[in-house]
C-alpha atoms as a PDB file:
ATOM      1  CA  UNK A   1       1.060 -21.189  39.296  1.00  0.00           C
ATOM      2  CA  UNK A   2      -0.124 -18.021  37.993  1.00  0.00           C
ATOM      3  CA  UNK A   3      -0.637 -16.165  41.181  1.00  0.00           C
ATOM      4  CA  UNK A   4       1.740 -17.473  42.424  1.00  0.00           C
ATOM      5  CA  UNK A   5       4.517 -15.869  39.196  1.00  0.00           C
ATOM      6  CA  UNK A   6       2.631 -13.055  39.188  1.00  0.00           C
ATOM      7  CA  UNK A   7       3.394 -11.943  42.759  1.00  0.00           C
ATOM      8  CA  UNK A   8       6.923 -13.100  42.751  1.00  0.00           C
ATOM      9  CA  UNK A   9       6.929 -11.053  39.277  1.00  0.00           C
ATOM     10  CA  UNK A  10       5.979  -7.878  41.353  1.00  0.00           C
ATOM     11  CA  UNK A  11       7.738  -8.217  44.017  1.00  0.00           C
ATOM     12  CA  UNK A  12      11.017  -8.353  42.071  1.00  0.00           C
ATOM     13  CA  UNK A  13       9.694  -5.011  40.424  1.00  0.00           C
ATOM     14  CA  UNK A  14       8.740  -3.049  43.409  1.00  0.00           C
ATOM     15  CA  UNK A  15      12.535  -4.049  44.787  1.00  0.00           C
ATOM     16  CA  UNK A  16      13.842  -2.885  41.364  1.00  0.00           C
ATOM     17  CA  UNK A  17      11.568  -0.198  41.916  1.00  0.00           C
ATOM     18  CA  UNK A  18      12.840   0.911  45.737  1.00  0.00           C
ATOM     19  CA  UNK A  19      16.829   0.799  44.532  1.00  0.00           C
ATOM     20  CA  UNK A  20      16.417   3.180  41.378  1.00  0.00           C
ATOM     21  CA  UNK A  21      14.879   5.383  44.030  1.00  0.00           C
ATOM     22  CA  UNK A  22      16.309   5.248  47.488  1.00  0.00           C
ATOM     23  CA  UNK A  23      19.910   5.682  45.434  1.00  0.00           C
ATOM     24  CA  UNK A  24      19.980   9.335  45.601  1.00  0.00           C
ATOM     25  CA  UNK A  25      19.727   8.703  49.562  1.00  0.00           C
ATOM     26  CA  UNK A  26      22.627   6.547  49.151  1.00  0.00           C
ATOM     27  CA  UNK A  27      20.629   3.244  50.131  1.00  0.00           C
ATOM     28  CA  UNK A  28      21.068   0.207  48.256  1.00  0.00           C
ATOM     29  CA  UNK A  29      18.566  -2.470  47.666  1.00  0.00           C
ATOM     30  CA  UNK A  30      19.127  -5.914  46.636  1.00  0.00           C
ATOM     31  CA  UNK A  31      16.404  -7.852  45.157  1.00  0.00           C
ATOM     32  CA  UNK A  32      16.950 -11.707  46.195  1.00  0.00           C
ATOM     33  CA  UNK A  33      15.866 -14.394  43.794  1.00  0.00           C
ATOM     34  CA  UNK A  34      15.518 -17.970  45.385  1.00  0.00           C
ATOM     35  CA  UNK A  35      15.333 -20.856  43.547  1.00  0.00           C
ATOM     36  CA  UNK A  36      14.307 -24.274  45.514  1.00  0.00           C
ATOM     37  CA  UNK A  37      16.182 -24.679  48.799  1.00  0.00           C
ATOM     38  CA  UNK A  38      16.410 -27.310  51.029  1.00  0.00           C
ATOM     39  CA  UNK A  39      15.037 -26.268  54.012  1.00  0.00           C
ATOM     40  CA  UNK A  40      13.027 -29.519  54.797  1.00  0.00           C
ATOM     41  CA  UNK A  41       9.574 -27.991  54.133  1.00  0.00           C
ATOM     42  CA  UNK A  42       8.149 -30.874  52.610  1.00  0.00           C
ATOM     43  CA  UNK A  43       7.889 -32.884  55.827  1.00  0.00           C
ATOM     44  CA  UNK A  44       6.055 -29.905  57.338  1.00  0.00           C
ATOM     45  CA  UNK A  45       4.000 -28.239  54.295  1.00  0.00           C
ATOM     46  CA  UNK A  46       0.367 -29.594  53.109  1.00  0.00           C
ATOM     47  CA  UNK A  47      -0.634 -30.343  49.853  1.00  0.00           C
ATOM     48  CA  UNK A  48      -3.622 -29.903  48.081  1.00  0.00           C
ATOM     49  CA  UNK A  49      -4.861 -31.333  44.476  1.00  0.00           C
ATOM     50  CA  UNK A  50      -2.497 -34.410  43.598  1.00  0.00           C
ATOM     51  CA  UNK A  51      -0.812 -34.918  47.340  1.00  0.00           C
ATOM     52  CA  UNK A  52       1.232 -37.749  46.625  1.00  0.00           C
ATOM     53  CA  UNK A  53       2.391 -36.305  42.854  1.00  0.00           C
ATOM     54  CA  UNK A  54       3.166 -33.366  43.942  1.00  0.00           C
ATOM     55  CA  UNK A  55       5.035 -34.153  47.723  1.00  0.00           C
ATOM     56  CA  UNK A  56       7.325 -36.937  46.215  1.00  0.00           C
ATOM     57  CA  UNK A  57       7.925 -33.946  43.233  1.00  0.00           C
ATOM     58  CA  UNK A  58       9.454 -31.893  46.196  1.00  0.00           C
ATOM     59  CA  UNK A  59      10.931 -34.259  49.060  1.00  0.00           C
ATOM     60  CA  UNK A  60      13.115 -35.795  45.873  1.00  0.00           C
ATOM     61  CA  UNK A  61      14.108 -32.105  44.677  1.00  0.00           C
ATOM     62  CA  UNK A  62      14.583 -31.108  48.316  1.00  0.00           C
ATOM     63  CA  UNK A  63      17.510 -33.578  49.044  1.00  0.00           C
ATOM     64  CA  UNK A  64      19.418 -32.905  45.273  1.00  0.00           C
ATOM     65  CA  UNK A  65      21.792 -30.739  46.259  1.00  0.00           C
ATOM     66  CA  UNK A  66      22.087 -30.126  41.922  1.00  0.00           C
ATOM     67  CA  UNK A  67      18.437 -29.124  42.139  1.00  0.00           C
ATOM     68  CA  UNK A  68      18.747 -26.823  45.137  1.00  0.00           C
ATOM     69  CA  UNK A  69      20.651 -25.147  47.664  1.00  0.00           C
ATOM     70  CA  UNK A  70      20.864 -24.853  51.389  1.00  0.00           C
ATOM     71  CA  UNK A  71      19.652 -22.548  53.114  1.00  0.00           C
ATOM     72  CA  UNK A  72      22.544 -21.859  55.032  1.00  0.00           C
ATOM     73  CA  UNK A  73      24.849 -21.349  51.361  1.00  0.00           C
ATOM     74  CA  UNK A  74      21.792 -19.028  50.120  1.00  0.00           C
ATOM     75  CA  UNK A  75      22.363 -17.177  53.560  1.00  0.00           C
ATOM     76  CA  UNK A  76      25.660 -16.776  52.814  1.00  0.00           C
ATOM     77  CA  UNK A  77      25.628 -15.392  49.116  1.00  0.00           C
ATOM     78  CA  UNK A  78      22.655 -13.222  49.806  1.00  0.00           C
ATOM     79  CA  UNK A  79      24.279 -11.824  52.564  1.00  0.00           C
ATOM     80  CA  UNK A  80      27.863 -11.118  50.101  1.00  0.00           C
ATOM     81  CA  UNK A  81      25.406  -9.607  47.735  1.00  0.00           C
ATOM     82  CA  UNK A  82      24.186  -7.032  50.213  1.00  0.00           C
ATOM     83  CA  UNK A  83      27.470  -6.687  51.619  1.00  0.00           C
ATOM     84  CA  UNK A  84      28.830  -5.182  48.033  1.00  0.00           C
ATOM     85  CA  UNK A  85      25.432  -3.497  46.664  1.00  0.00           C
ATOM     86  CA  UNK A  86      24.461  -5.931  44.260  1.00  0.00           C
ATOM     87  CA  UNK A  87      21.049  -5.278  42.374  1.00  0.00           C
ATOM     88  CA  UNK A  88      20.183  -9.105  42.324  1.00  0.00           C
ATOM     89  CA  UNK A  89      21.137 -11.949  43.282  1.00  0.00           C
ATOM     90  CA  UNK A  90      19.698 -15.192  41.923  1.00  0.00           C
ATOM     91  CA  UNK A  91      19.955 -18.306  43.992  1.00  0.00           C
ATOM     92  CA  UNK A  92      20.866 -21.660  42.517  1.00  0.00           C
ATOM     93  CA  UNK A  93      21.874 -23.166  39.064  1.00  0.00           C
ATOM     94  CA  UNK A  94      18.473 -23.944  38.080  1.00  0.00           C
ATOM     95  CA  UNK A  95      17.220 -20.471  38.789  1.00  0.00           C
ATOM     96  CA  UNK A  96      20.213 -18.781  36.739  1.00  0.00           C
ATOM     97  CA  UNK A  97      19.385 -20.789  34.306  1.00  0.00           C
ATOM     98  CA  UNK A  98      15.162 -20.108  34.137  1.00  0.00           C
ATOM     99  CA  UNK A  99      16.100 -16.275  34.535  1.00  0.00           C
ATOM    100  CA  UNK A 100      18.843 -16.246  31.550  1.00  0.00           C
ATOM    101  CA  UNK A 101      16.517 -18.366  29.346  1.00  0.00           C
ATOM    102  CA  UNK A 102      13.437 -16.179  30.247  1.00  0.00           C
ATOM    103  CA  UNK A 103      15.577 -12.764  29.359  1.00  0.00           C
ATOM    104  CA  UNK A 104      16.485 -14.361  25.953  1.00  0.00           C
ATOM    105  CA  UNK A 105      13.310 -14.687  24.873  1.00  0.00           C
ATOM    106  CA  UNK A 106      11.859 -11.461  23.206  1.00  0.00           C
ATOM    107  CA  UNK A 107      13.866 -11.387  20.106  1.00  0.00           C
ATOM    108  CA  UNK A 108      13.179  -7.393  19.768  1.00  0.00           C
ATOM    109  CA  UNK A 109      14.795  -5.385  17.337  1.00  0.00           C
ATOM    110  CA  UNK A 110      16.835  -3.544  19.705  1.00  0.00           C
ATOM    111  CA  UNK A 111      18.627  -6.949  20.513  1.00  0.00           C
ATOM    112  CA  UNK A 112      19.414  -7.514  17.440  1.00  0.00           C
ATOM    113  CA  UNK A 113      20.747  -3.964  16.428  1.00  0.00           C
ATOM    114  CA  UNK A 114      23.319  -4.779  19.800  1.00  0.00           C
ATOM    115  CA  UNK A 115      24.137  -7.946  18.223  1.00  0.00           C
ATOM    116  CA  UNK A 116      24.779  -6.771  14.774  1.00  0.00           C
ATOM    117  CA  UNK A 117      27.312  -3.495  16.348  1.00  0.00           C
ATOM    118  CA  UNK A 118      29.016  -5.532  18.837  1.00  0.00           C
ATOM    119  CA  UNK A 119      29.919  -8.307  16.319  1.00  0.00           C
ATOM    120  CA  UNK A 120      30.757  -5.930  13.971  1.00  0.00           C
ATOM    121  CA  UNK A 121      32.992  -4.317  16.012  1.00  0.00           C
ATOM    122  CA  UNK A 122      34.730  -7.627  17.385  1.00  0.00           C
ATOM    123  CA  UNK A 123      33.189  -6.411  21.067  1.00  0.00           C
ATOM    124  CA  UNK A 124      32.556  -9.322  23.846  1.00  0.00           C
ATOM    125  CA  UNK A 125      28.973  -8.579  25.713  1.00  0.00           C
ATOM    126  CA  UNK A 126      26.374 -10.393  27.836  1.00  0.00           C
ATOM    127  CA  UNK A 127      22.958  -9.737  26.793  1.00  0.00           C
ATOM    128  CA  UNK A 128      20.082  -8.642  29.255  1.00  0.00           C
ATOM    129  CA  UNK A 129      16.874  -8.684  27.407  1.00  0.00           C
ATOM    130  CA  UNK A 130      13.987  -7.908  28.896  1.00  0.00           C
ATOM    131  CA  UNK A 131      10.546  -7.368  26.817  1.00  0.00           C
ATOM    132  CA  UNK A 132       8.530  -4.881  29.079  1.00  0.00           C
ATOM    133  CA  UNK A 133       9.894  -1.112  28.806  1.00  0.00           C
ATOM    134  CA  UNK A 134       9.450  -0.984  32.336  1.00  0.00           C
ATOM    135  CA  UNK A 135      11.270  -3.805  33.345  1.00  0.00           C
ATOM    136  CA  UNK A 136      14.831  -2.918  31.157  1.00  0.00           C
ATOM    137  CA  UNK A 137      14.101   0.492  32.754  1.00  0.00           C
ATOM    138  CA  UNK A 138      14.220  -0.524  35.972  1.00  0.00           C
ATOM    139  CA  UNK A 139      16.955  -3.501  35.667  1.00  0.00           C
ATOM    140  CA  UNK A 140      19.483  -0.755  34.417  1.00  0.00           C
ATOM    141  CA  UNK A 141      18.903   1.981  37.060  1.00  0.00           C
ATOM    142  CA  UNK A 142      18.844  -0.454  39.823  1.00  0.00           C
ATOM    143  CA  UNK A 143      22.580  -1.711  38.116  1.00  0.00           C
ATOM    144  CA  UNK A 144      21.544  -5.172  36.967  1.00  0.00           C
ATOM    145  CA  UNK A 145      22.411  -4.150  33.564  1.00  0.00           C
ATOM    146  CA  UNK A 146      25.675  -1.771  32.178  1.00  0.00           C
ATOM    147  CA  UNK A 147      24.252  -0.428  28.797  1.00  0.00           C
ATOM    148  CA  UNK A 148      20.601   0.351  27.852  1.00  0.00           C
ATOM    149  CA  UNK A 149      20.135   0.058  24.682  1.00  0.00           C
ATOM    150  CA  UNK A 150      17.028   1.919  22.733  1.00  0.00           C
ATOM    151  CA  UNK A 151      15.881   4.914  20.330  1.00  0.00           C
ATOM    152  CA  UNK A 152      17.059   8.163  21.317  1.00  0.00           C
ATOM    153  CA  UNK A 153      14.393   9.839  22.615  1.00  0.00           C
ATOM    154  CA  UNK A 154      13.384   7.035  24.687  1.00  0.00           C
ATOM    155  CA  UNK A 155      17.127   7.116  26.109  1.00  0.00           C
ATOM    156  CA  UNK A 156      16.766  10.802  26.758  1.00  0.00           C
ATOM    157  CA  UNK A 157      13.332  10.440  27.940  1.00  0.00           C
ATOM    158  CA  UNK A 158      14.377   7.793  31.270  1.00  0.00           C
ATOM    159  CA  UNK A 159      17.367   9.994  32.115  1.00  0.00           C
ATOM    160  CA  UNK A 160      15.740  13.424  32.240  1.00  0.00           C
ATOM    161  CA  UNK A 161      12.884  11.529  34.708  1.00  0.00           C
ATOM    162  CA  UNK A 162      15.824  10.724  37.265  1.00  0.00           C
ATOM    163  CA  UNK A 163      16.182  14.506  38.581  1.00  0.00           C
ATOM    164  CA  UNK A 164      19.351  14.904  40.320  1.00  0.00           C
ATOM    165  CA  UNK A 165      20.157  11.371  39.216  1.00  0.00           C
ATOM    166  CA  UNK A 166      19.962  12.341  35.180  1.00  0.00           C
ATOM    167  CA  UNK A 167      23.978  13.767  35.662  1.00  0.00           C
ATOM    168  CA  UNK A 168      25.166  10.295  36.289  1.00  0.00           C
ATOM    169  CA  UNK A 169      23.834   8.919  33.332  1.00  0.00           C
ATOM    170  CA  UNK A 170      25.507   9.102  29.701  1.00  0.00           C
ATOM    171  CA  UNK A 171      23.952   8.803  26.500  1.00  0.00           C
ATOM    172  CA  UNK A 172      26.941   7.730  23.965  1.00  0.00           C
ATOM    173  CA  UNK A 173      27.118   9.540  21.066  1.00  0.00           C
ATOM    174  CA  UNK A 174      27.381   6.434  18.535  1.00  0.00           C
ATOM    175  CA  UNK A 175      24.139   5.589  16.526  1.00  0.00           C
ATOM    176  CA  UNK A 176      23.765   1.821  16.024  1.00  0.00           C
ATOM    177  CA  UNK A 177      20.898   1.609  13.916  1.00  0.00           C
ATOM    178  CA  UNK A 178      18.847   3.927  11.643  1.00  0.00           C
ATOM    179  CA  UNK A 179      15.372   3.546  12.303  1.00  0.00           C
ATOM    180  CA  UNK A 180      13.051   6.922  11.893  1.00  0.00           C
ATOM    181  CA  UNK A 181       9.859   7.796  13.552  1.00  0.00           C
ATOM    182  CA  UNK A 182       6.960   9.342  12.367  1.00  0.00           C
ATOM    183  CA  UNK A 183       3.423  10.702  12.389  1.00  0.00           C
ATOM    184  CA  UNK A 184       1.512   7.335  12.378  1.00  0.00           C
ATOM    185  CA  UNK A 185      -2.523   6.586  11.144  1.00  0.00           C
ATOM    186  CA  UNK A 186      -4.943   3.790  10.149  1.00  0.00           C
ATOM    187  CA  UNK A 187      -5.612   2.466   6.939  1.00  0.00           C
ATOM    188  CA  UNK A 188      -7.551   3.374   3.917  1.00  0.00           C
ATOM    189  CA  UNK A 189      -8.119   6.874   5.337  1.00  0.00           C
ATOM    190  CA  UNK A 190      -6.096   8.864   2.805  1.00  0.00           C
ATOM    191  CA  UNK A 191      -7.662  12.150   3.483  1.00  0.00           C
ATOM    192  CA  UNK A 192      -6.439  12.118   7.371  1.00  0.00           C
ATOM    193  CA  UNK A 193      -3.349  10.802   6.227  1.00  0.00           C
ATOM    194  CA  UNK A 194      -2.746  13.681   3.417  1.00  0.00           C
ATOM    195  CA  UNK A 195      -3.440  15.938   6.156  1.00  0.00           C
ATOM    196  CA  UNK A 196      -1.500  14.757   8.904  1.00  0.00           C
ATOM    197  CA  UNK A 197       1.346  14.417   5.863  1.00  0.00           C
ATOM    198  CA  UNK A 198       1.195  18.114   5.164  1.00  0.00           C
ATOM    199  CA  UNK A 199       0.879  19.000   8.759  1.00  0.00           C
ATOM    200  CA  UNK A 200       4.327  17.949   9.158  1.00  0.00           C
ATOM    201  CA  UNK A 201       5.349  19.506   5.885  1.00  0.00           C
ATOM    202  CA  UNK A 202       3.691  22.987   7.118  1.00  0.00           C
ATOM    203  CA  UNK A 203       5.858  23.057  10.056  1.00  0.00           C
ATOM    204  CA  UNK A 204       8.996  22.533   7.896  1.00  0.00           C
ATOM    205  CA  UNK A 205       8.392  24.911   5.519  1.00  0.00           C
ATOM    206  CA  UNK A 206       7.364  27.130   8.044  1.00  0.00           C
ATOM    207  CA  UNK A 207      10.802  27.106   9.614  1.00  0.00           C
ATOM    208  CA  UNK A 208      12.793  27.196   6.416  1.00  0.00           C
ATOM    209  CA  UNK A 209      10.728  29.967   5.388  1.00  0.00           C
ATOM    210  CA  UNK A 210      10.976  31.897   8.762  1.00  0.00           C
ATOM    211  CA  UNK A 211       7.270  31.939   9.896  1.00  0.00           C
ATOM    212  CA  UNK A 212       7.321  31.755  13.531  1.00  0.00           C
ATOM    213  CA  UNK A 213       4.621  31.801  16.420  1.00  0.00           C
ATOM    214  CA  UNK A 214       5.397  35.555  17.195  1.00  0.00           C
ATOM    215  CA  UNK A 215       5.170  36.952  13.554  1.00  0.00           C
ATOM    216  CA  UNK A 216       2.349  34.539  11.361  1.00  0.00           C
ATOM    217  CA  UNK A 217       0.143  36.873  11.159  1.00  0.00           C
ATOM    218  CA  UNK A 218       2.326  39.667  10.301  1.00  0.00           C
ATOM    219  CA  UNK A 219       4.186  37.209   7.207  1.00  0.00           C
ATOM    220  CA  UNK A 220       0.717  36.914   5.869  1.00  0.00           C
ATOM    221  CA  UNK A 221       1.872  40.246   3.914  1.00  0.00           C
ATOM    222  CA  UNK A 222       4.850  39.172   2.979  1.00  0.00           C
ATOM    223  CA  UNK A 223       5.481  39.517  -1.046  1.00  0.00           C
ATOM    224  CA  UNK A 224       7.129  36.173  -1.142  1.00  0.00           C
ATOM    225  CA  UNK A 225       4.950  33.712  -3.274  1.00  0.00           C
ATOM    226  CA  UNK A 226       5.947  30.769  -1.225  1.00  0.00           C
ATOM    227  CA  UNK A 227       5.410  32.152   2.344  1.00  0.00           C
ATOM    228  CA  UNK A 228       1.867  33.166   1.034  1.00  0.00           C
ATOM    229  CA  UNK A 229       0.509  29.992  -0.591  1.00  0.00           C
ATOM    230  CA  UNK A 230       1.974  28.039   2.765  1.00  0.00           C
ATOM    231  CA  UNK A 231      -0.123  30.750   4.736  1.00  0.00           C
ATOM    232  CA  UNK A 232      -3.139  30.767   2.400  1.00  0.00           C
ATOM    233  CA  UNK A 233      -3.005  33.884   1.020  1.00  0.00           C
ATOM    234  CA  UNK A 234      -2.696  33.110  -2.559  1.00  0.00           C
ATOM    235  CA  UNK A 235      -4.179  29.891  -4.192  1.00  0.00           C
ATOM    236  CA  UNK A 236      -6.982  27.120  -2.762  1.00  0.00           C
ATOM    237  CA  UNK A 237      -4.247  24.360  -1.202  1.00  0.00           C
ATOM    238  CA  UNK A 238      -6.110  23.862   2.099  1.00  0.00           C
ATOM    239  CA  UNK A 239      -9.169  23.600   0.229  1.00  0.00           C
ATOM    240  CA  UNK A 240      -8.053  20.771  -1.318  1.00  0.00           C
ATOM    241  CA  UNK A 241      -6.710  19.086   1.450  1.00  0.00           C
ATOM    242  CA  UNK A 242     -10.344  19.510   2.862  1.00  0.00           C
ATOM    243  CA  UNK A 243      -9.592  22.388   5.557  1.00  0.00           C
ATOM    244  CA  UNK A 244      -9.407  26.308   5.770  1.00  0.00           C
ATOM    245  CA  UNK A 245      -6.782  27.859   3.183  1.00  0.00           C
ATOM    246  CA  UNK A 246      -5.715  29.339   6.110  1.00  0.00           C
ATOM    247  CA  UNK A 247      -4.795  26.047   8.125  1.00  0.00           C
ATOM    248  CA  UNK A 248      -1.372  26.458   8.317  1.00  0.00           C
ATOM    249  CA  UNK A 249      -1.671  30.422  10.559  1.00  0.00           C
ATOM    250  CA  UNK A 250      -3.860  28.265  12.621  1.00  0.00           C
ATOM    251  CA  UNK A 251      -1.472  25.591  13.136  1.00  0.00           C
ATOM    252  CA  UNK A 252       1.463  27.580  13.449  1.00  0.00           C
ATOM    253  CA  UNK A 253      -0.212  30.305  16.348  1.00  0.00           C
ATOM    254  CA  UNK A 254      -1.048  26.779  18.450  1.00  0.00           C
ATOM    255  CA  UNK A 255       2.588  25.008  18.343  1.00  0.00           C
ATOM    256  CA  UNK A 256       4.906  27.425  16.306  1.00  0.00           C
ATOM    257  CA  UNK A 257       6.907  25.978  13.598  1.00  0.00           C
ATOM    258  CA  UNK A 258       8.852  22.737  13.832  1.00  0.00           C
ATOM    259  CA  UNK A 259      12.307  24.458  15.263  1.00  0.00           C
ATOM    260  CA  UNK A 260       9.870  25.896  17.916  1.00  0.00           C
ATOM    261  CA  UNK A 261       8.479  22.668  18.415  1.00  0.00           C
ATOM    262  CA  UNK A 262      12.138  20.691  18.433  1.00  0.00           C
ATOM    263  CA  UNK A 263      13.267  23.609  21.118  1.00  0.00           C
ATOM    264  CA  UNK A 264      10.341  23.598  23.524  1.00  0.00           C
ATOM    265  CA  UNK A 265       9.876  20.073  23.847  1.00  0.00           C
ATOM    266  CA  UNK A 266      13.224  18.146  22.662  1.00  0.00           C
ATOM    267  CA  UNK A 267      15.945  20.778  23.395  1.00  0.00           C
ATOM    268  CA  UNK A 268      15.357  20.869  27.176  1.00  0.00           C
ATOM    269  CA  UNK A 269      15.749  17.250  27.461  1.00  0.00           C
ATOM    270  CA  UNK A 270      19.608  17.745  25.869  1.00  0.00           C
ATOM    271  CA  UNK A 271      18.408  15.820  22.652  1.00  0.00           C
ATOM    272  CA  UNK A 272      21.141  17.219  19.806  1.00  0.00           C
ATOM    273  CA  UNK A 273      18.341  17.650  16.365  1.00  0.00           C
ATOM    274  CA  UNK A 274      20.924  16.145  14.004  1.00  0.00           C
ATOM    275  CA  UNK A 275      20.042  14.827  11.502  1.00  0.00           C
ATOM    276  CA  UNK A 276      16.173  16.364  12.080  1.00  0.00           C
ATOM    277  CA  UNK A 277      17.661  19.541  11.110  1.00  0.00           C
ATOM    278  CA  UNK A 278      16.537  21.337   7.703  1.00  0.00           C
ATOM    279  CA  UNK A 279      18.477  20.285   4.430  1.00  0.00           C
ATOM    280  CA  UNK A 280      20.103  23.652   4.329  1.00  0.00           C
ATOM    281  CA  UNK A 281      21.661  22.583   7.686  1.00  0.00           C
ATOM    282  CA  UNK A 282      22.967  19.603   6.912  1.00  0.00           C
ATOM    283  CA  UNK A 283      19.882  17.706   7.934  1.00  0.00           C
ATOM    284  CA  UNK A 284      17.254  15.669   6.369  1.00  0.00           C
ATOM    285  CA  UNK A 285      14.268  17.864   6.820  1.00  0.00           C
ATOM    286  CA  UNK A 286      12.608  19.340   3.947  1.00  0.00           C
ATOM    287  CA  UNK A 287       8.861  20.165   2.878  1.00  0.00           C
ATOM    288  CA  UNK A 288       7.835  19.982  -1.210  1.00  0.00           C
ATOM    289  CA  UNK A 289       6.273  23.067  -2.729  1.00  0.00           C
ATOM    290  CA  UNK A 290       3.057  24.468  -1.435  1.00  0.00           C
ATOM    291  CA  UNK A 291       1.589  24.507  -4.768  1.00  0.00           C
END
């Protein structure tokens, strides 16, 4: 059976696949999901491994008409489902069934952030939850689903890569769930992690402080105390950390500091900084003393 899923599995994501794109050309694709039909194949189909097992399995399910469906009904709904646009259509109760049960499985945290708002909030909704990122993607551009749910940047992220498609897509302003990302490292390495730590602070401080890309090396004069320990001038900080005292110049001439970093690579994708913004601008950002 596992070739056989598999290829049924990819098939159903290459049709996904070929509606999110032909779209734009105004071409819609429906992706048809059959479950057992009665066609009458098991008089004319050969079986290998357990024969008898596995032909009385299917001429018994071929004539229960609870079991499966007729061609000719299958013909009819697929071709309804064309007829309108649909982005699936699944064939017979058993299959609905399978498909719902299969989508419920994944228990992820983003299904249960839904949950939680639309209870809260007294709102009716039919979950579609899928596991693979790939998969949701595709099920919502291709209009099997209404709402995609996810982080931010991941929503931002799918509708920016639809081109001339991205203006038909809305990412709602409410925030559902509060969960922040971060700089991530192994274990029991504290001096990469005290590095990577202060990396992050650097660019903060960097910003607060007004220490850009275009004018390091010139604030490396500067007569404020705090701009020169960040930039190494005064005291041994990067020497403790393990690097350079002056680590941070280097780090700010690559990338800038982390407003130039939010604008070149965030910005451009319309992602508002909110609450990434420094403290003094009514954001959460802020860096402890270089000292």
């Amino acid at each position: 059976m596992a070739p056989y899923s598999a290829s049924k599995f990819a098939l159903v994501g290459l049709s996904e696949g070929f509606r999110a794109e032909m779209r734009q050309h105004g071409i819609s694709v429906t992706t048809v999901c059959p479950g057992l039909l009665r066609t009458g194949s098991p008089g004319h189909a050969e079986f290998k491994g357990q024969q008898k097992k596995e032909f009385a399995w299917f001429s018994i399910a071929d004539a229960l008409p609870g079991l499966t469906m007729s061609a000719e009904q299958a013909a009819r709904q697929i071709w309804n489902a064309c007829r309108r646009g649909d982005g699936e259509v699944i064939l017979s109760l058993p299959a609905k069934f399978l498909a719902a049960f299969h989508g419920l499985l994944p228990g992820t945290t983003s299904e249960q952030n839904v949950t939680d708002y639309f209870r809260a909030n007294n709102i009716k909704f039919q979950p579609v939850v899928i596991e693979a990122a790939a998969e949701i993607q595709s099920a919502f551009l291709s209009g099997r689903c209404d709402v995609y749910s996810n982080d931010r940047t991941d929503l931002v992220g799918i509708r920016s890569a639809q081109g001339p498609r991205a203006a038909d897509l809305v990412i709602l302003p409410e925030t559902i769930s509060k969960e922040p990302l971060g700089p991530l490292v192994r274990k029991n390495d504290a001096r990469w992690f005290d590095l990577v730590r202060w990396t992050h602070f650097a660019l903060v401080a960097a910003e607060e402080l007004g220490v850009t890309q275009a004018n390091v090396e010139a604030m490396r004069a500067s007569p404020n105390p705090e701009i020169r320990r960040l930039l190494g001038v005064e005291g041994d900080f990067g020497k403790q950390l393990g690097v350079d005292n002056a680590w941070v110049v280097s780090i700010i001439k690559a990338v800038g500091n982390y407003g130039e970093v939010w604008d070149r690579n965030q910005k451009p994708l319309g992602v508002d900084r909110g609450l990434n913004r420094l403290w003094r601008d009514g954001g959460l950002q802020y860096a402890p003393p270089f000292r």
